[in-house]
Protein backbone atom coordinates (compact mmCIF):
# COMPACT_ATOMS: atom_id res chain seq x y z
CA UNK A 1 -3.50 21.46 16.35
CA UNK A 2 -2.64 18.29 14.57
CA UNK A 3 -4.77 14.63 14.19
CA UNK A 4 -5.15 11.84 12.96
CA UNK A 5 -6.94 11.53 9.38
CA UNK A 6 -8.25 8.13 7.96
CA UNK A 7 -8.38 7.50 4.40
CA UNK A 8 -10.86 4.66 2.69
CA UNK A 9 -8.96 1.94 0.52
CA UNK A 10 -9.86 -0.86 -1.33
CA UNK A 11 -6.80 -2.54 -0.13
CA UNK A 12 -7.79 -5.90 1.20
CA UNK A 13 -5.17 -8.57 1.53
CA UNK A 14 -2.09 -7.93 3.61
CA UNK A 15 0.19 -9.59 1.92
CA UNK A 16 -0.43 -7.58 -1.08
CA UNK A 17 -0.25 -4.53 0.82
CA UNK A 18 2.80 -5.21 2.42
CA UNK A 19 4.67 -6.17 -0.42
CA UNK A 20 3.51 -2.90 -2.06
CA UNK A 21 5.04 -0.81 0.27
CA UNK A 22 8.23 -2.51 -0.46
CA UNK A 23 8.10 -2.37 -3.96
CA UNK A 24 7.71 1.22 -3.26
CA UNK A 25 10.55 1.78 -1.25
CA UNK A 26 9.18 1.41 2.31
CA UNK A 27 10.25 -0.82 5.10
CA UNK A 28 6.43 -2.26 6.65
CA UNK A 29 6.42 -2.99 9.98
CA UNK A 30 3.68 -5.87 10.86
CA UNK A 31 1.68 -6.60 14.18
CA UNK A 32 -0.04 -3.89 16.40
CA UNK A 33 2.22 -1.29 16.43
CA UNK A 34 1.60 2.58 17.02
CA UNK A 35 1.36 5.31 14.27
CA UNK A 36 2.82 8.33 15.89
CA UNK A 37 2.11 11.70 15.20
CA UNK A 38 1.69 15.44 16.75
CA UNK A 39 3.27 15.73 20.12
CA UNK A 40 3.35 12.43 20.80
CA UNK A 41 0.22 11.43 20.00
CA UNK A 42 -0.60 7.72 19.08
CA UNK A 43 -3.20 5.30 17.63
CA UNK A 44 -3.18 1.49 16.96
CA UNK A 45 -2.92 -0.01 13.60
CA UNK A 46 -1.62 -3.36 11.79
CA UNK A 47 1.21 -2.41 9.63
CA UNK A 48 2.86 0.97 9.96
CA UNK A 49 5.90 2.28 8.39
CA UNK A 50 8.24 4.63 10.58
CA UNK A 51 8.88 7.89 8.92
CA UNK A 52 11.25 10.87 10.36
CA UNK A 53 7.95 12.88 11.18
CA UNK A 54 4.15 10.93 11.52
CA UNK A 55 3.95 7.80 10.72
CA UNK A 56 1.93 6.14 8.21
CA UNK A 57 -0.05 3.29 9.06
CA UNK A 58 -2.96 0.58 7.78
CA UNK A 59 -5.75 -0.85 9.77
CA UNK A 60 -8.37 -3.43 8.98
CA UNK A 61 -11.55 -1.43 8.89
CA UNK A 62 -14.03 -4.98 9.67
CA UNK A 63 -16.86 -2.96 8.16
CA UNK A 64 -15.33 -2.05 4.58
CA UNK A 65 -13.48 -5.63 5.20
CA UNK A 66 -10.14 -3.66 3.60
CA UNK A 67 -7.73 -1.31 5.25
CA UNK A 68 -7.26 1.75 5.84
CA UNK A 69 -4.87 4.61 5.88
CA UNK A 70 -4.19 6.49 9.12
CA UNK A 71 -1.79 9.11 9.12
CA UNK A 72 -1.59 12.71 10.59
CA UNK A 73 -1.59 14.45 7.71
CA UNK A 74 -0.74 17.66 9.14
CA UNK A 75 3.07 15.87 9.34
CA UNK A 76 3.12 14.47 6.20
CA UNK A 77 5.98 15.24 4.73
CA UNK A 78 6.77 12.71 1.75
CA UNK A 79 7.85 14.08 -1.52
CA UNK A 80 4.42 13.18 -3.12
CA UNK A 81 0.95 14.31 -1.79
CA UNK A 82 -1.09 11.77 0.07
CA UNK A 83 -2.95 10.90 -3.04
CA UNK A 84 -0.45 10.98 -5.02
CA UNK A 85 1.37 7.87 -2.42
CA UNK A 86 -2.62 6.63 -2.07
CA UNK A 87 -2.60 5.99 -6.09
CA UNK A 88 1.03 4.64 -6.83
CA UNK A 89 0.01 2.22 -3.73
CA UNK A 90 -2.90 0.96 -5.21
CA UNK A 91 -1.23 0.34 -8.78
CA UNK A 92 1.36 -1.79 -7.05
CA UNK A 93 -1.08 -3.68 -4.79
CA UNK A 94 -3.04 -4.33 -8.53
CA UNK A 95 -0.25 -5.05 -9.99
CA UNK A 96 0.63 -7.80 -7.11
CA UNK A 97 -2.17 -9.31 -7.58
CA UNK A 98 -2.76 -9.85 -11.31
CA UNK A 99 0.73 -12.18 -10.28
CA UNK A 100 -0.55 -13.90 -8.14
CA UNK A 101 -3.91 -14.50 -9.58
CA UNK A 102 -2.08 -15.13 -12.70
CA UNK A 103 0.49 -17.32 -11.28
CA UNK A 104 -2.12 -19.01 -9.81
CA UNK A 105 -3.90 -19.57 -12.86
CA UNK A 106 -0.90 -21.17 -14.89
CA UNK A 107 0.27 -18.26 -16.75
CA UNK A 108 3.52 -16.58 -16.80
CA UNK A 109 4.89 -13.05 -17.01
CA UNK A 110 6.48 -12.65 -20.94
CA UNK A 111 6.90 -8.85 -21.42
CA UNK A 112 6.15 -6.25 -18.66
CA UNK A 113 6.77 -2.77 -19.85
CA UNK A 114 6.39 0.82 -17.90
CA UNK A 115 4.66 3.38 -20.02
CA UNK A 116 6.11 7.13 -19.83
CA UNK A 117 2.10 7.78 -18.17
CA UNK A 118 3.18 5.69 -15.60
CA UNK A 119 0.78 2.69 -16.73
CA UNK A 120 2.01 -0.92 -16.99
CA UNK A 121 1.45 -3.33 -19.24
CA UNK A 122 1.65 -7.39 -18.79
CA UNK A 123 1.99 -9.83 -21.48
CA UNK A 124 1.02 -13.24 -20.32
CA UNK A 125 1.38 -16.40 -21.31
CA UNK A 126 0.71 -20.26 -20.33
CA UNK A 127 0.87 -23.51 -22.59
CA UNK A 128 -1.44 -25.94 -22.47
CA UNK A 129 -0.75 -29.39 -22.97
């Protein structure tokens, strides 16, 4: 028999989240929406992404203040493990953020470069006047 599992993130804004499912090749879906999995079986969440199988899907946990995975994992059928998808998810939601933060800041992006371990590395830069 098959059920939902919740996984703990740090993941706190949405916007950050959402785009990092793009970045990663998924198509976000925003609002209430159900995750599906087993037989039919549903529950509530704030941004889920359809998949052929169970769904995947995020919702705001108020008492971590970040969101959450929910998923049935007995259906998950990506081509990574769940923490595997749980880790490249979090790089891109870090790396999101160091943007905006340093966008916000002044500075712009002068060399970004993907090592082989998968790491990335940001050169920024802002002139002062």
């Amino acid at each position: 028999m098959s059920h939902f599992s919740t996984v703990k993130t740090q993941l706190r804004k949405k916007e950050h989240l959402k785009q990092a499912l793009i970045d990663l090749g998924y198509m976000p879906q925003e609002g209430e929406t159900l995750v599906r999995g087993f037989r039919g079986q549903t529950v509530l969440a704030e941004m889920t992404v359809e998949m052929n199988t169970g769904d995947i899907g995020f919702r705001w946990n108020q008492g971590s203040k970040s969101y959450e995975l929910v998923t049935d994992l007995d259906l998950w059928k990506q081509s990574i493990p769940v923490e595997r998808f749980l880790s490249q998810l979090t790089q891109r939601y870090a790396f999101n953020t160091v943007l905006e933060t340093t966008a916000q800041e002044g500075f712009q992006i002068a060399e970004e470069k993907k090592n082989i371990d998968g790491s990335i590395e940001l050169v920024v830069t802002r002139w002062d006047s």
